[in-house]
Protein backbone atom coordinates (compact mmCIF):
# COMPACT_ATOMS: atom_id res chain seq x y z
CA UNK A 1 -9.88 -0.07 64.77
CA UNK A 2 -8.76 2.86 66.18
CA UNK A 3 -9.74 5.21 63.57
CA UNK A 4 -13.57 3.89 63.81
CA UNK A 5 -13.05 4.08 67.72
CA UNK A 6 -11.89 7.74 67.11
CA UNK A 7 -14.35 8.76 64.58
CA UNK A 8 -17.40 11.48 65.48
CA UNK A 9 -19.43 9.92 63.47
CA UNK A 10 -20.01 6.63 62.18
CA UNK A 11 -17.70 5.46 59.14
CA UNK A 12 -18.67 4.39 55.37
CA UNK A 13 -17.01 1.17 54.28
CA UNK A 14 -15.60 3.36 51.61
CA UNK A 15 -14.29 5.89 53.78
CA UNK A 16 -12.20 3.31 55.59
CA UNK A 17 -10.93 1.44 53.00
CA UNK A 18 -10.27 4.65 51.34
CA UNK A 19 -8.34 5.68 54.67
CA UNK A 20 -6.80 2.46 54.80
CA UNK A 21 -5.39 2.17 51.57
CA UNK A 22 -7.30 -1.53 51.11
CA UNK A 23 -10.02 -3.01 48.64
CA UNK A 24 -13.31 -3.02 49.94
CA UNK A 25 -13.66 -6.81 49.72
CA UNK A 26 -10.27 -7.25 51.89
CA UNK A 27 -12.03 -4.88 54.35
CA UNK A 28 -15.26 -6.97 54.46
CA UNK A 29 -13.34 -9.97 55.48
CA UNK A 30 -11.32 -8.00 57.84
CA UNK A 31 -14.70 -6.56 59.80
CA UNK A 32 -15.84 -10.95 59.74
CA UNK A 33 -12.67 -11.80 61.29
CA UNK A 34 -13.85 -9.77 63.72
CA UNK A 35 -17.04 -10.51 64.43
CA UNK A 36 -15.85 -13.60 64.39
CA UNK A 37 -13.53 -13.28 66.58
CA UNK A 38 -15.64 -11.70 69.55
CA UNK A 39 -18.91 -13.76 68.74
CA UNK A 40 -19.88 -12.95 71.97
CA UNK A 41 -19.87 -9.01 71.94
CA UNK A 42 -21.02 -6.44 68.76
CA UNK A 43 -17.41 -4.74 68.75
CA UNK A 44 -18.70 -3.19 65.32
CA UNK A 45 -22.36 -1.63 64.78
CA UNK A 46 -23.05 -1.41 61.51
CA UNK A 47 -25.53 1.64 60.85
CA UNK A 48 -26.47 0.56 57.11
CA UNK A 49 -27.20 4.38 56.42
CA UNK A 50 -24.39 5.52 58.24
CA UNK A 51 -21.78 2.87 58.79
CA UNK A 52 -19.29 1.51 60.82
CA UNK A 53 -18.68 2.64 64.24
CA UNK A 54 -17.16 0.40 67.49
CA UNK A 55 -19.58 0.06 70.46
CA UNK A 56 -17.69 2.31 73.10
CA UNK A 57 -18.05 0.07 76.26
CA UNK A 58 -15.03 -2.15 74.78
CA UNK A 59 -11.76 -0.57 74.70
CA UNK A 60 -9.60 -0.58 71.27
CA UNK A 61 -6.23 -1.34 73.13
CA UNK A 62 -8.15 -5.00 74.29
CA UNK A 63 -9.82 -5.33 70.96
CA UNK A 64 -6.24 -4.38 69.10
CA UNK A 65 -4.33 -7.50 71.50
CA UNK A 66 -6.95 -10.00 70.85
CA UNK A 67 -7.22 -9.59 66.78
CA UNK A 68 -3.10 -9.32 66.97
CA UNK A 69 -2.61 -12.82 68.72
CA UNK A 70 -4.64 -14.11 66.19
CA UNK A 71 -3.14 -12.22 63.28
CA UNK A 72 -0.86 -14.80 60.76
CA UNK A 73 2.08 -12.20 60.65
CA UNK A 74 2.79 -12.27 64.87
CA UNK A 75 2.30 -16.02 64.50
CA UNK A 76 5.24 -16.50 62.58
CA UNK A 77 7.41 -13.82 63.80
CA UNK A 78 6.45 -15.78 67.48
CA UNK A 79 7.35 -18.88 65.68
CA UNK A 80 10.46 -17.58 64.17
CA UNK A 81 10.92 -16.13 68.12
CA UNK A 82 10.19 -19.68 69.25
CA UNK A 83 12.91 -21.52 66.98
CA UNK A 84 10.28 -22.94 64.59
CA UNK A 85 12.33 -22.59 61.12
CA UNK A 86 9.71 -23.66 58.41
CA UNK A 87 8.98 -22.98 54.84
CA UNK A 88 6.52 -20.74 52.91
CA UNK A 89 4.39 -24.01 52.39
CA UNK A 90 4.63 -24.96 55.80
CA UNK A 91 3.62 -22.14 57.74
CA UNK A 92 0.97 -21.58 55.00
CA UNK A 93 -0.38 -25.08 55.79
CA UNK A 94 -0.12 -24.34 59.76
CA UNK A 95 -2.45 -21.36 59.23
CA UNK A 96 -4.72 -22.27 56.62
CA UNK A 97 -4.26 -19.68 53.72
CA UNK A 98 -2.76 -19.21 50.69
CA UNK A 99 1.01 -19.37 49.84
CA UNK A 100 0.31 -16.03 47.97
CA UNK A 101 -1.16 -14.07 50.69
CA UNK A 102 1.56 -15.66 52.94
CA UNK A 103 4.13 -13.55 50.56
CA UNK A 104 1.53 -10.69 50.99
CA UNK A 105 2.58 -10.60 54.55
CA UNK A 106 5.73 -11.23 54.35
CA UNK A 107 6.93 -8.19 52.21
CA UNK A 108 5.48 -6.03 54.48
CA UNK A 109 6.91 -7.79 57.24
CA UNK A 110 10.59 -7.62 55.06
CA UNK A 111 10.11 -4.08 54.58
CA UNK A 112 8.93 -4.07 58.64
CA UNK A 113 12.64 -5.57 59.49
CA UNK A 114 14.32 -3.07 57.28
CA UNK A 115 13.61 -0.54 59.79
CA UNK A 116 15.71 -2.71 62.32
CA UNK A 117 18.40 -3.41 59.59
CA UNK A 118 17.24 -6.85 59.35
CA UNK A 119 16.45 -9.27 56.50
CA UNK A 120 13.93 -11.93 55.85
CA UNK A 121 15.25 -15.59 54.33
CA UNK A 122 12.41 -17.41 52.85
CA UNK A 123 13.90 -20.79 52.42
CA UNK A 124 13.03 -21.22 55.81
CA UNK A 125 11.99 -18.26 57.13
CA UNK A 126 14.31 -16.36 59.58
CA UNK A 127 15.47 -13.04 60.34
CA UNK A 128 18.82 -12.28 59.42
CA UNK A 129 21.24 -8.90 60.79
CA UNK A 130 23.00 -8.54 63.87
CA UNK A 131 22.14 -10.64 66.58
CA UNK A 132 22.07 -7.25 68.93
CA UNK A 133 19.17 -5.46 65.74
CA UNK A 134 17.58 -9.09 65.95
CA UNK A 135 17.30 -8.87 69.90
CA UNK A 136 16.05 -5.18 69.32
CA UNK A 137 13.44 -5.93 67.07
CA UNK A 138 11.58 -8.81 69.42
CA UNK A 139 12.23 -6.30 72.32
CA UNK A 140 10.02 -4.05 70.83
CA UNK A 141 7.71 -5.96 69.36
CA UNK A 142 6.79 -7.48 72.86
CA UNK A 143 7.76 -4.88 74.92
């Protein structure tokens, strides 16, 4: 988001997948998550000669929070915050996708908590380290 926000000019879909390091198609359903999730504002003008740039009355930082609380991986790292020790299955139930693209975020998330010198137990999930790099972890994640 913030990359568009930044950009001069407005940005192919192939120039930000490109950037991003993502398949086109995961970035297409990435921009309809959020349209969908601000059905009330265009966050993202599309420019079909151009592309992609963000309507500058809305500001990224808001846009960022609101597509974050919604985002699968913060869910369960809340949840895991929260005491709510489930499974792969479970938590792929609770948020209605696939077990595979659960384990999709999850190993990013496990190589995430390496930074913090933490594991990630599957079986059910939970972070496991030192209670004082677990405590520093959710600090800054919700600082």
């Amino acid at each position: 988001m913030q990359k568009i926000y930044d950009a001069k000019f407005p940005l192919t879909v192939d120039e930000i997948a490109e950037d991003l390091d993502i398949s086109k198609r995961t970035l297409s359903r990435d921009i309809k998550d959020i349209e969908h999730s601000f059905p009330e504002q265009e966050v993202l003008e599309l420019n079909t000669v151009y592309g992609y740039s963000i309507n500058h009355t809305h500001y990224v930082d808001d846009l960022i929070v609101r597509i974050s609380e919604e985002s699968p991986l913060l869910l369960i790292v809340n949840g895991v915050f929260q005491g709510e020790f489930k499974s792969i299955d479970e938590w792929a139930d609770e948020l209605f996708i696939s077990t595979s693209t659960l384990h999709r975020y999850l190993t990013y998330l496990k190589n995430l908590l390496k930074e913090f010198k933490l594991e990630l137990s599957l079986t059910p999930i939970v972070f496991l380290g030192e209670e004082v790099n677990i405590r520093h972890f959710f600090f800054q994640l919700f600082l």
